[in-house]
N, C-alpha and C. Protein backbone atom coordinates (compact mmCIF):
# COMPACT_ATOMS: atom_id res chain seq x y z
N UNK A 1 -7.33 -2.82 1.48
CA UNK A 1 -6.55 -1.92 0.67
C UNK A 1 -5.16 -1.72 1.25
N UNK A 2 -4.94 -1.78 2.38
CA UNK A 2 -3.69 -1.48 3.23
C UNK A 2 -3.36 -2.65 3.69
N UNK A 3 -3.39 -3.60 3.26
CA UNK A 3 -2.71 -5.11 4.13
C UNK A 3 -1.77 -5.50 3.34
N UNK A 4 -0.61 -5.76 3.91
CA UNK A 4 0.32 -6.19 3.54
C UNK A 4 0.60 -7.41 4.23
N UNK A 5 1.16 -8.47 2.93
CA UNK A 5 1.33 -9.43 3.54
C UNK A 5 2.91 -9.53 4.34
N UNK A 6 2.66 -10.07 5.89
CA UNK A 6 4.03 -10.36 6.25
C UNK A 6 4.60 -12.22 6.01
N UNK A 7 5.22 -11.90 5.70
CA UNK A 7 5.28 -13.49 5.16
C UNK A 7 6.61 -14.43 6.47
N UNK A 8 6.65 -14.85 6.61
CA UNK A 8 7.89 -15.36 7.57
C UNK A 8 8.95 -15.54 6.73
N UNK A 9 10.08 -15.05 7.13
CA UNK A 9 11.64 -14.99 6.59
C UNK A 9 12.72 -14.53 7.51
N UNK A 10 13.47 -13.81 7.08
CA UNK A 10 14.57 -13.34 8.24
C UNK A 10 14.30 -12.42 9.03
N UNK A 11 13.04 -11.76 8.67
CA UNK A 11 12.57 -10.68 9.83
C UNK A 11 12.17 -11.34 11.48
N UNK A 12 12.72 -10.95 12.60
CA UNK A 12 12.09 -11.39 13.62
C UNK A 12 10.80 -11.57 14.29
N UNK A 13 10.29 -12.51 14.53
CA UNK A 13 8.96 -12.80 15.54
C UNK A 13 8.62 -11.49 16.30
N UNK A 14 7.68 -10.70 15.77
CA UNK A 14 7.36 -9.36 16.31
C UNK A 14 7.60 -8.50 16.35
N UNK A 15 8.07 -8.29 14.74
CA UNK A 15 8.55 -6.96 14.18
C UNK A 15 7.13 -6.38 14.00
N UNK A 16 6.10 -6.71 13.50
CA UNK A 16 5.34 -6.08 13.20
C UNK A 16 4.64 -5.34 14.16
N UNK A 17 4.62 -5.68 15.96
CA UNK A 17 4.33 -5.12 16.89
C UNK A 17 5.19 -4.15 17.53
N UNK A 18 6.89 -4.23 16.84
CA UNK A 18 7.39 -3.60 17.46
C UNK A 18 7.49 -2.40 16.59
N UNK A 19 7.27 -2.18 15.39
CA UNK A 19 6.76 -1.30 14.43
C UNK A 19 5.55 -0.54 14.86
N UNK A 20 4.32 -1.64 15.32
CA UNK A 20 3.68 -0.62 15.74
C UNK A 20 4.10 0.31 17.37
N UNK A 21 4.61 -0.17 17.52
CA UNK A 21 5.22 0.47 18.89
C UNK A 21 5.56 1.87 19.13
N UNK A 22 6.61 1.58 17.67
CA UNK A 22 7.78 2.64 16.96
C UNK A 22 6.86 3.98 16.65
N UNK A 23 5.85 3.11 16.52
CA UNK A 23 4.78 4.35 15.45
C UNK A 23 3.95 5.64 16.48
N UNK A 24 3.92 4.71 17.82
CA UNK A 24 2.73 4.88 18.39
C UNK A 24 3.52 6.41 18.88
N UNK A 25 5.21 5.59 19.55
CA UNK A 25 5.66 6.33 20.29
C UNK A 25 6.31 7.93 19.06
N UNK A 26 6.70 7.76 17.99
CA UNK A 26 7.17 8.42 17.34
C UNK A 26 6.18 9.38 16.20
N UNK A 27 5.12 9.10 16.12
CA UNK A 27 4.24 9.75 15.60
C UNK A 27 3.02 10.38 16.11
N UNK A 28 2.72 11.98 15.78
CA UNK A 28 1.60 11.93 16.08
C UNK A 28 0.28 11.96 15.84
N UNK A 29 0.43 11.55 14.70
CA UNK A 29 -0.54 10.41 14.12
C UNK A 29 -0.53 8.78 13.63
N UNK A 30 -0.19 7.94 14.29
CA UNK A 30 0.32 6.70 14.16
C UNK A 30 -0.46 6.18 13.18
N UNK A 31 -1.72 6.12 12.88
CA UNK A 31 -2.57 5.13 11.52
C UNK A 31 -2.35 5.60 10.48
N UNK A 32 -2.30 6.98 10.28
CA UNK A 32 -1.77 7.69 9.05
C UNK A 32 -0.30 7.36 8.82
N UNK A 33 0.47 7.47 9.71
CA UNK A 33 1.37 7.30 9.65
C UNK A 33 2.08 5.61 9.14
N UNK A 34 1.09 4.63 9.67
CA UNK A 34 1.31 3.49 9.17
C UNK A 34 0.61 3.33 8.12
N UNK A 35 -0.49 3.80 7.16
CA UNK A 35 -0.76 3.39 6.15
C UNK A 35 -0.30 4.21 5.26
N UNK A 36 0.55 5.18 5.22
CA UNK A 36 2.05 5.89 4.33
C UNK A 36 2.78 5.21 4.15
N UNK A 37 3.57 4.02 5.37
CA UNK A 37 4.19 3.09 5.47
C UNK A 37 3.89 1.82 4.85
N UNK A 38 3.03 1.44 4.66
CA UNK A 38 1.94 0.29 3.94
C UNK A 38 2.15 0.88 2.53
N UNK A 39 1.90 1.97 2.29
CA UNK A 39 1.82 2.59 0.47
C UNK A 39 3.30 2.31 0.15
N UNK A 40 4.16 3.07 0.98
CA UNK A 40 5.54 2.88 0.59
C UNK A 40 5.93 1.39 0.37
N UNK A 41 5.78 0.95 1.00
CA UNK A 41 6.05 -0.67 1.13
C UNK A 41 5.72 -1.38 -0.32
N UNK A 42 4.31 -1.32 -0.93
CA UNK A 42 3.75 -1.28 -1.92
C UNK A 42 4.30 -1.20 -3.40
N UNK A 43 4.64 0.00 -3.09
CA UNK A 43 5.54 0.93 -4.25
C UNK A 43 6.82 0.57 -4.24
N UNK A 44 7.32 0.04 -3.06
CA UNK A 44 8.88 0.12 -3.12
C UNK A 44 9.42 -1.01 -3.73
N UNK A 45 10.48 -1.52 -4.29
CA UNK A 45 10.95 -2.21 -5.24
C UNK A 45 12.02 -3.16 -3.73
N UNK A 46 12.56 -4.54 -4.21
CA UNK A 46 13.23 -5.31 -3.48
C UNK A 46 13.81 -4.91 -2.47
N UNK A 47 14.74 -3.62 -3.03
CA UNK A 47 15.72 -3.00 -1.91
C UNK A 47 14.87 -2.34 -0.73
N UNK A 48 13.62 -2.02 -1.09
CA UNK A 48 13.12 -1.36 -0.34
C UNK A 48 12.78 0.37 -0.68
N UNK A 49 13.24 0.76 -1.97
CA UNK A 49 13.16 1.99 -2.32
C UNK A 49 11.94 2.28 -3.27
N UNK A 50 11.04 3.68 -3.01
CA UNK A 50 10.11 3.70 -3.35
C UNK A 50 10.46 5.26 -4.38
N UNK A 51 9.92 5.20 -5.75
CA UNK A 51 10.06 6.51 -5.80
C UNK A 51 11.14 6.57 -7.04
N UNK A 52 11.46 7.70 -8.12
CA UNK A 52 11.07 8.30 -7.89
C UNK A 52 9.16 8.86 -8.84
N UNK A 53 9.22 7.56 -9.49
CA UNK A 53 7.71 7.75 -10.15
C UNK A 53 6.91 6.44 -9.96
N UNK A 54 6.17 6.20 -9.96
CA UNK A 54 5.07 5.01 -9.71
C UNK A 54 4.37 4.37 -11.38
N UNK A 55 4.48 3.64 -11.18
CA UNK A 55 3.65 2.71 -12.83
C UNK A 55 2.29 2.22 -12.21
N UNK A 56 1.32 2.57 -12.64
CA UNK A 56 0.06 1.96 -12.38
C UNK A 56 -0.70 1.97 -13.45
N UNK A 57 -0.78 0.83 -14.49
CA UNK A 57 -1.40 0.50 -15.38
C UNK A 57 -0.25 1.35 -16.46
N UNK A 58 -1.22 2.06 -17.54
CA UNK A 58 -0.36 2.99 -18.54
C UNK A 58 -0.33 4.48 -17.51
N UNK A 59 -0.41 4.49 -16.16
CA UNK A 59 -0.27 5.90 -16.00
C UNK A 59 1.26 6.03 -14.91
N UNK A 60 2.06 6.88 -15.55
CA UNK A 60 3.41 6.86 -14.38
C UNK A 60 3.06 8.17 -13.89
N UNK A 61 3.28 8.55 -13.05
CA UNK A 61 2.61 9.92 -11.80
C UNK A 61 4.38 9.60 -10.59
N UNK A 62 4.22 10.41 -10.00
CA UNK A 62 5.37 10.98 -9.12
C UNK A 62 5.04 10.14 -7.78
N UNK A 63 6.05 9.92 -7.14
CA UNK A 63 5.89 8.78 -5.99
C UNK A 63 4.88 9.55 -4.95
N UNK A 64 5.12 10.96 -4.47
CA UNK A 64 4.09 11.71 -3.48
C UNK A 64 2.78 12.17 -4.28
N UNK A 65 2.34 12.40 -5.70
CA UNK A 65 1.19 12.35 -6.19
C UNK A 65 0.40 10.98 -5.77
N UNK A 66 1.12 10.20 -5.93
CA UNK A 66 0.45 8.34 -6.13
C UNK A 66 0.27 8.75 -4.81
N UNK A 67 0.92 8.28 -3.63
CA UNK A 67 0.63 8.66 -1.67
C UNK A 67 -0.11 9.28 -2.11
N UNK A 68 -0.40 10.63 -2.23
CA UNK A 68 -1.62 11.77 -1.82
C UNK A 68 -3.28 11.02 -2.46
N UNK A 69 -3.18 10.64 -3.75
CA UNK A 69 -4.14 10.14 -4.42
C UNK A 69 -5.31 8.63 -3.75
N UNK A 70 -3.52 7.72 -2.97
CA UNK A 70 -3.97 6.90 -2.57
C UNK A 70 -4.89 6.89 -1.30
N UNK A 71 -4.17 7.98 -0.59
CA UNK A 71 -4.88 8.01 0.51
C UNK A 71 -6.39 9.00 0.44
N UNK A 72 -6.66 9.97 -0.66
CA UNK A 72 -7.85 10.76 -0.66
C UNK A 72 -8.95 9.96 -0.79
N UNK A 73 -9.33 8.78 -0.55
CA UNK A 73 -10.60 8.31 -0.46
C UNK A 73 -10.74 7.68 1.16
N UNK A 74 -9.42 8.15 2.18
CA UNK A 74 -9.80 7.78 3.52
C UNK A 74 -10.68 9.20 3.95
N UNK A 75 -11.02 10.04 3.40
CA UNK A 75 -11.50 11.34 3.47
C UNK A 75 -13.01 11.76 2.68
N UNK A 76 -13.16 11.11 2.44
CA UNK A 76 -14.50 11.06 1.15
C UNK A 76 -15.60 11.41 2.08
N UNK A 77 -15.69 10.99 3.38
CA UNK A 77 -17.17 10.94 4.28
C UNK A 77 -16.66 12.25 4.98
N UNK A 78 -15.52 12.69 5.26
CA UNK A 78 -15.18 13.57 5.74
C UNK A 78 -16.47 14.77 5.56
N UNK A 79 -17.25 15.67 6.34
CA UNK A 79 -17.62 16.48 6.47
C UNK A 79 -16.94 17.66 5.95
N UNK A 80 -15.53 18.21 6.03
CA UNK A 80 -14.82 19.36 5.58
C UNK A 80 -14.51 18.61 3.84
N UNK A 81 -14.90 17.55 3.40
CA UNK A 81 -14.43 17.24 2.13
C UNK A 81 -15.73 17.50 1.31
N UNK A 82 -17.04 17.09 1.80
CA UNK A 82 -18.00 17.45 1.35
C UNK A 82 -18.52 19.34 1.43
N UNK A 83 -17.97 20.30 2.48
CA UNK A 83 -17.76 21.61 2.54
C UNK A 83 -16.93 22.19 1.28
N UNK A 84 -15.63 21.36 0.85
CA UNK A 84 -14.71 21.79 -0.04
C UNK A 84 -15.83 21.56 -1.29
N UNK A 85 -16.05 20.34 -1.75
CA UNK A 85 -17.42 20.51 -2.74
C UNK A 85 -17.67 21.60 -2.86
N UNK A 86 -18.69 21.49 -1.90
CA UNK A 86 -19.15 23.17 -1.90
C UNK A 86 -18.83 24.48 -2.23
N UNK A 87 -17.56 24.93 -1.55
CA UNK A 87 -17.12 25.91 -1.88
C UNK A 87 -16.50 25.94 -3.27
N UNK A 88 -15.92 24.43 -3.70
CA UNK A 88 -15.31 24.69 -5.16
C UNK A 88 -16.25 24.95 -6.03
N UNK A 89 -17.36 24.28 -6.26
CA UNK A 89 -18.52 24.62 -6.62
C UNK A 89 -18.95 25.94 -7.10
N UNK A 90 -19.07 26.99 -5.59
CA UNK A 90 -19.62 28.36 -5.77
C UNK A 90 -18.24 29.15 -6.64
N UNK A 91 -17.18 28.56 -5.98
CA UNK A 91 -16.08 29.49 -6.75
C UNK A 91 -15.76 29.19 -8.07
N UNK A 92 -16.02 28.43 -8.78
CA UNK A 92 -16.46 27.68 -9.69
C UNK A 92 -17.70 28.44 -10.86
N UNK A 93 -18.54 28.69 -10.12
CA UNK A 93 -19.74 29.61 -10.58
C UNK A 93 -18.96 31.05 -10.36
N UNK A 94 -18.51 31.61 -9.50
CA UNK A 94 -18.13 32.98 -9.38
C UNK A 94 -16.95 33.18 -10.51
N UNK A 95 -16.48 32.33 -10.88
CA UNK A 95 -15.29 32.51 -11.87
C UNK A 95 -15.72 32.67 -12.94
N UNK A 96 -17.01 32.02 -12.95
CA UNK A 96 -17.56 31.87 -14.70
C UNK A 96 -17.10 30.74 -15.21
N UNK A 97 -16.37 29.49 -14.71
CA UNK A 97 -16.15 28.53 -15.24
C UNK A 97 -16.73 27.11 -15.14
N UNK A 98 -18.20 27.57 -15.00
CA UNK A 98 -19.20 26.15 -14.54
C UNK A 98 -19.37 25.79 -15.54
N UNK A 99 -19.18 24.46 -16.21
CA UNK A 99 -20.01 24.27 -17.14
C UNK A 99 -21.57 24.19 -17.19
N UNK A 100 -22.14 23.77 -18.49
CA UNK A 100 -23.74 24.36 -17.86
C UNK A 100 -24.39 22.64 -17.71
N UNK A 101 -23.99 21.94 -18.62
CA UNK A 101 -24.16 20.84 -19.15
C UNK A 101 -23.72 19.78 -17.66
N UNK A 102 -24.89 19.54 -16.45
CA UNK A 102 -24.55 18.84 -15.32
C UNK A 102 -23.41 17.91 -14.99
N UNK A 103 -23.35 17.13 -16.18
CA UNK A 103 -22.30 15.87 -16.10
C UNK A 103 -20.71 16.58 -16.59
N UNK A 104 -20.46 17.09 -16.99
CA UNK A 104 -19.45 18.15 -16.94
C UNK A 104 -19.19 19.02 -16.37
N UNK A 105 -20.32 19.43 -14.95
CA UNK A 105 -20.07 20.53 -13.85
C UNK A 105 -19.82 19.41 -13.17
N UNK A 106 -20.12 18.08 -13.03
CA UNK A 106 -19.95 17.30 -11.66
C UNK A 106 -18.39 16.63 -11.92
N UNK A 107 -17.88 16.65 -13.57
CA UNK A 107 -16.53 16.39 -13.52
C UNK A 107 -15.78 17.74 -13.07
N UNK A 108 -15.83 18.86 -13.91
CA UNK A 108 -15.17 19.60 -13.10
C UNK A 108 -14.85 19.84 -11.57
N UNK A 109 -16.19 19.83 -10.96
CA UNK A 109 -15.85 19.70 -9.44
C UNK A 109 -15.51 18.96 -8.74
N UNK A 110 -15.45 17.73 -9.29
CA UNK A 110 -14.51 16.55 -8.87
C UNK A 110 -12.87 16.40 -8.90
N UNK A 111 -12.51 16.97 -10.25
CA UNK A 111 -11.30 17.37 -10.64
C UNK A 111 -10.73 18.92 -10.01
N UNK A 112 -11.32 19.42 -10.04
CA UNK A 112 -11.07 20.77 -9.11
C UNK A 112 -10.64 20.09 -6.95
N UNK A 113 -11.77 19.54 -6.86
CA UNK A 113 -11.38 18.73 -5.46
C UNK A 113 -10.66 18.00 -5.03
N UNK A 114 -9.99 16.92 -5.90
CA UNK A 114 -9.02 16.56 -6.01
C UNK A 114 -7.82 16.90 -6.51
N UNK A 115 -7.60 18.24 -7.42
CA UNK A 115 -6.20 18.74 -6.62
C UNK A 115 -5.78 19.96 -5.90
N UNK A 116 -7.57 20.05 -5.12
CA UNK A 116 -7.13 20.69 -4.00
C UNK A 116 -6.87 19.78 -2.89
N UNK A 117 -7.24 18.44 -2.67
CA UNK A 117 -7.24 17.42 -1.67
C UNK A 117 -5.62 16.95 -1.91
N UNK A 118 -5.14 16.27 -2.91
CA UNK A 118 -3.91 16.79 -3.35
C UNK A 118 -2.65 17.26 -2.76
N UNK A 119 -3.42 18.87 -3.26
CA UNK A 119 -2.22 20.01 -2.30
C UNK A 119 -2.47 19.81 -0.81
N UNK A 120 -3.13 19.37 -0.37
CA UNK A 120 -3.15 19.84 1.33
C UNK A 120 -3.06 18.66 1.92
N UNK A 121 -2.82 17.03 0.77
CA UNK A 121 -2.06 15.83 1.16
C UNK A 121 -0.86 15.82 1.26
N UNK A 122 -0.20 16.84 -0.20
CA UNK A 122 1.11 17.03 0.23
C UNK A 122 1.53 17.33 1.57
N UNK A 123 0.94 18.50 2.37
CA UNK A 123 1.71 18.77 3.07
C UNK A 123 1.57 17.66 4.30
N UNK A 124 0.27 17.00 4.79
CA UNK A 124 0.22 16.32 5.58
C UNK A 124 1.06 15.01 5.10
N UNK A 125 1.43 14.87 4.04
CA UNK A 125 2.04 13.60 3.88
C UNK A 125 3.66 13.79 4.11
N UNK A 126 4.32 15.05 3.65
CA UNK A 126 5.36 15.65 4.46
C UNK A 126 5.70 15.57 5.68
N UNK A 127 5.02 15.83 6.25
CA UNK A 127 4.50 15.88 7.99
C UNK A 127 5.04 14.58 8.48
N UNK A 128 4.18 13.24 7.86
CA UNK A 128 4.30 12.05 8.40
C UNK A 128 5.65 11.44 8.16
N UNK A 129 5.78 11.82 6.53
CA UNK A 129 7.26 10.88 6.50
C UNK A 129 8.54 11.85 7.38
N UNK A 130 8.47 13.17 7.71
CA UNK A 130 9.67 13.57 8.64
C UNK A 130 9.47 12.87 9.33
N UNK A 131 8.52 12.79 10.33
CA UNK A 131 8.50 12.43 11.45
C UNK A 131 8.79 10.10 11.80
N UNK A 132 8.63 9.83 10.16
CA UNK A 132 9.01 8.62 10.24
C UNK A 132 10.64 8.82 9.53
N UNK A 133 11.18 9.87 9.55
CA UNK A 133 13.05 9.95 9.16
C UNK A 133 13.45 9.97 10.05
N UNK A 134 12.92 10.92 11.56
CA UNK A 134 13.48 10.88 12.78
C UNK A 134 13.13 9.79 13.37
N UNK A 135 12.33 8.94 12.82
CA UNK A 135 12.31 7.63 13.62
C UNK A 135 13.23 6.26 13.35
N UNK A 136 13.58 6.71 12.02
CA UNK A 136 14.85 6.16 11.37
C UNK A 136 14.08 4.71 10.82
N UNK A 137 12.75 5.30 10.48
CA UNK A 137 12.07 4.65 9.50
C UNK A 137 12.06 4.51 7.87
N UNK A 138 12.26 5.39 7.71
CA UNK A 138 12.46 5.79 6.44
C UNK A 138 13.36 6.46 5.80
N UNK A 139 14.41 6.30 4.88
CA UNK A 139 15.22 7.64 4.34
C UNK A 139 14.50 8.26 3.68
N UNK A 140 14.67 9.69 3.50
CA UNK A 140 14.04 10.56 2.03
C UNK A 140 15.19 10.92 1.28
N UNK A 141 15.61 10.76 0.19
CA UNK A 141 16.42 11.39 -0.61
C UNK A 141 15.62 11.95 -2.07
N UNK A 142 16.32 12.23 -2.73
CA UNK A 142 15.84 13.10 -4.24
C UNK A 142 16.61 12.75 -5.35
N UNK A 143 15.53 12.49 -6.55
CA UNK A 143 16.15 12.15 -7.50
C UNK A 143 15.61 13.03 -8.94
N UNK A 144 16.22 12.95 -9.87
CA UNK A 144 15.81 13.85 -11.34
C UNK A 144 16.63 14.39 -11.86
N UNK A 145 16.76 15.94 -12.16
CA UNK A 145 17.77 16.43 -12.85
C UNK A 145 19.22 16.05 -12.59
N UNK A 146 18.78 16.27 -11.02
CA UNK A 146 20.39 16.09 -10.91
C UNK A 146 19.88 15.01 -9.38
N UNK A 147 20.84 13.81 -10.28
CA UNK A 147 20.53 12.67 -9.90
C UNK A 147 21.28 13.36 -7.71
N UNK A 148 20.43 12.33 -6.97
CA UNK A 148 20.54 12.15 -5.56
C UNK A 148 20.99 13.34 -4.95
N UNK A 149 20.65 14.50 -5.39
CA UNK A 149 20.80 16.05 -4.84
C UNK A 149 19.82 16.40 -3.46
N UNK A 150 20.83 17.03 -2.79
CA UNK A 150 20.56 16.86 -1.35
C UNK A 150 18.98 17.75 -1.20
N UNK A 151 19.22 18.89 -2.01
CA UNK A 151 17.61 19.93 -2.13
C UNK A 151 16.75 19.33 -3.22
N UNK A 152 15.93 19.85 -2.49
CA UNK A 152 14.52 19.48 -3.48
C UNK A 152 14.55 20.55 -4.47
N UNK A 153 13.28 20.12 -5.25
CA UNK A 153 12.47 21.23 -6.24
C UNK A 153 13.82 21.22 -7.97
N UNK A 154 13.58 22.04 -8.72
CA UNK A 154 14.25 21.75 -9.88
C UNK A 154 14.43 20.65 -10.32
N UNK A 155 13.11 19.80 -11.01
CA UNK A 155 12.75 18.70 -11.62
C UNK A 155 13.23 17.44 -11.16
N UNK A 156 13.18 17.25 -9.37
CA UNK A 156 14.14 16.49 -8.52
C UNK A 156 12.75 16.03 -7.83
N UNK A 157 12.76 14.94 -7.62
CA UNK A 157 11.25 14.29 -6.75
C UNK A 157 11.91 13.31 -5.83
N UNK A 158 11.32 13.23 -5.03
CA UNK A 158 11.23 12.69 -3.68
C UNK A 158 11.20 11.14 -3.62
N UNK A 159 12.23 10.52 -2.81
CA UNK A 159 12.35 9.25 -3.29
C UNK A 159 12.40 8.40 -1.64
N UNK A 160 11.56 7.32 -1.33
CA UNK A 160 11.40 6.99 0.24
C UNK A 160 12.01 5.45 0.16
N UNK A 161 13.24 5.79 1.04
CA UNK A 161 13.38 4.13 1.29
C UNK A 161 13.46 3.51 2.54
N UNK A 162 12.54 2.64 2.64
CA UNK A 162 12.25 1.97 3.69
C UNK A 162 13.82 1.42 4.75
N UNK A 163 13.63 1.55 5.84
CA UNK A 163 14.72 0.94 6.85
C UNK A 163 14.26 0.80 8.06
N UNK A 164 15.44 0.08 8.50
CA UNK A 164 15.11 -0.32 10.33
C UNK A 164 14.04 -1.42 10.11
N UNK A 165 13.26 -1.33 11.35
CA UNK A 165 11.55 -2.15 11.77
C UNK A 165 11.09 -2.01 10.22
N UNK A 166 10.99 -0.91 9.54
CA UNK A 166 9.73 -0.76 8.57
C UNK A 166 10.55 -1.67 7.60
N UNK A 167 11.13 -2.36 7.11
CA UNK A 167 11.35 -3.61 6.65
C UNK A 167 10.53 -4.60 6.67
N UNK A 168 10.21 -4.58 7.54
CA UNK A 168 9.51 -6.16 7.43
C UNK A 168 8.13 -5.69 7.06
N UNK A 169 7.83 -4.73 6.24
CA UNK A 169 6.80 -4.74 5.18
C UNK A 169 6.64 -4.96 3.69
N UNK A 170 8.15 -4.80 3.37
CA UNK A 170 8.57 -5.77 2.62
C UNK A 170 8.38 -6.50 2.39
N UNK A 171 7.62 -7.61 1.11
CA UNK A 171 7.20 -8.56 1.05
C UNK A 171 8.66 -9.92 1.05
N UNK A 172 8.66 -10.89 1.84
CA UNK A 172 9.91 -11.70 1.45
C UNK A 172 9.73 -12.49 0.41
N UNK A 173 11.22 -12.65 -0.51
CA UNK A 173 10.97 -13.45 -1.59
C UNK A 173 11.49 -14.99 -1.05
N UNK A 174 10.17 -15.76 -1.44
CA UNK A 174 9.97 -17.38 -1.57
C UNK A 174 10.92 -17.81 -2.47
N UNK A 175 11.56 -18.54 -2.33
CA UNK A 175 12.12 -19.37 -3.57
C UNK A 175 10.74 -19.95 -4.14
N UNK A 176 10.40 -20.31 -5.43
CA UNK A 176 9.66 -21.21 -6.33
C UNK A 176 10.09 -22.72 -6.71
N UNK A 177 9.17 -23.74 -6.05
CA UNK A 177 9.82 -24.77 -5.78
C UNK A 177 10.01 -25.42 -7.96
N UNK A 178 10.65 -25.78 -8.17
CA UNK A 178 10.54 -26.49 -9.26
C UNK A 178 9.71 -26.88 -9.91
N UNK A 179 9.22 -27.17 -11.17
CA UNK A 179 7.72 -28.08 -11.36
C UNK A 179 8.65 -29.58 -11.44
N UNK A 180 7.27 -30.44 -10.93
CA UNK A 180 7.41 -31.93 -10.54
C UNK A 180 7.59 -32.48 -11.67
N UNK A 181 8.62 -33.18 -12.45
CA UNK A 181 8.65 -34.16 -13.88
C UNK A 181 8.65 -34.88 -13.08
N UNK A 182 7.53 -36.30 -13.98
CA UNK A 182 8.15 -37.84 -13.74
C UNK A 182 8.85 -38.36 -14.16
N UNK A 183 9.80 -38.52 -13.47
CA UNK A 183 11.44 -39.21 -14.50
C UNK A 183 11.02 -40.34 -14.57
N UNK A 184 11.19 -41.40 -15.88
CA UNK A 184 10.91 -42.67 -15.92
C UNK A 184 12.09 -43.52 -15.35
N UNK A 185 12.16 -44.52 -14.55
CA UNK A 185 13.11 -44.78 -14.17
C UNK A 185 13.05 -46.43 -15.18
N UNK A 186 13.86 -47.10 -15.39
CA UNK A 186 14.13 -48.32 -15.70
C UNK A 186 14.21 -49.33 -14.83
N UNK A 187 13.69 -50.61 -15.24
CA UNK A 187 13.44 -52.09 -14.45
C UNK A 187 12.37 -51.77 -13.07
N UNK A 188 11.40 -50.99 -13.56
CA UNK A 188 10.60 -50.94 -12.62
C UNK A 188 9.00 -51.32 -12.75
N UNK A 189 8.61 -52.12 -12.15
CA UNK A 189 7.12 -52.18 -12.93
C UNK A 189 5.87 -51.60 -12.18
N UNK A 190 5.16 -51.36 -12.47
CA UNK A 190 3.71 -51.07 -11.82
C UNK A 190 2.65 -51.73 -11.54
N UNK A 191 2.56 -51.22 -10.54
CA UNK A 191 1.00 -52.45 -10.10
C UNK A 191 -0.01 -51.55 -10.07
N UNK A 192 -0.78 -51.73 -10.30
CA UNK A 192 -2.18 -51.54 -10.75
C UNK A 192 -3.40 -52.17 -9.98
């Protein structure tokens, strides 16, 4: 799910170790932190810019919804994810809004869990990309109402572009060799 291909091009012989290096020393969570880096990479378009909405199939969603979403199934076995169940569940029943009909209480509480998993990706996913801006991994800027505005919030979303080391996750573009015609040439014969 997280592999990216590095392909050989103008990036140097051991960028990808010196990335992880970058990560180890600059984050303090380095795997999270590199498979944010892997999503971005993913999402991000030639230049390297990711953001500020994602296309996946017919659904377009916001570049940090898609991150939060992508990563909530590294959490699924999680013990505190199976607790959240739970509690959404009872609060769920205490509200009066269970359905009664099983297969419609097990969507609700699924949908209830996921955007509480969600909200509390946001913030850990916040977390990671500062700490990959001070590494001069990533820019964050903002885009929407008012196009490349320095503050967030007021219909302005969050836009990540890859730099430095984290480049070379970037996929490089191949030239496409030609297709092969047989040109017929004249005064030539064939042997057989």
């Amino acid at each position: 799910m997280f592999q990216t291909a590095i392909l050989p091009g103008p990036s140097s012989p051991g960028a990808m170790s010196s990335l992880l290096d970058c990560l180890s020393q600059a984050s303090s969570r380095p795997r999270y932190a590199f498979m944010v880096l892997s999503l971005i990479a993913e999402a991000a378009d030639s230049s390297g810019e990711a953001g500020p909405f994602v296309q996946r199939g017919r659904q377009q969603m916001t570049l940090r919804d898609w991150l939060c979403d992508s990563l909530a199934p590294m959490g699924g076995r999680d013990p505190r994810r199976i607790a959240l169940a739970e509690r959404v569940k009872s609060d769920l029943i205490l509200e009066d809004r269970m359905p009664q009909d099983p297969t419609e209480a097990a969507a609700a509480i699924e949908d209830e869990v996921r955007l509480r998993v969600r909200a509390s990706g946001k913030t850990n996913l916040s977390r990671a990309v500062s700490e990959l801006v001070e590494a001069g991994l990533v820019r964050r800027c903002y885009k929407g109402y008012a196009i490349d505005h320095e503050n967030r919030g007021r219909q302005r979303h969050a836009v990540y572009v890859l730099q430095g080391m984290a480049r070379c996750l970037l996929p490089q573009s191949r030239p496409v060799p030609p297709a092969r015609r047989a040109i017929p040439v004249q005064g030539e014969f064939r042997f057989s």
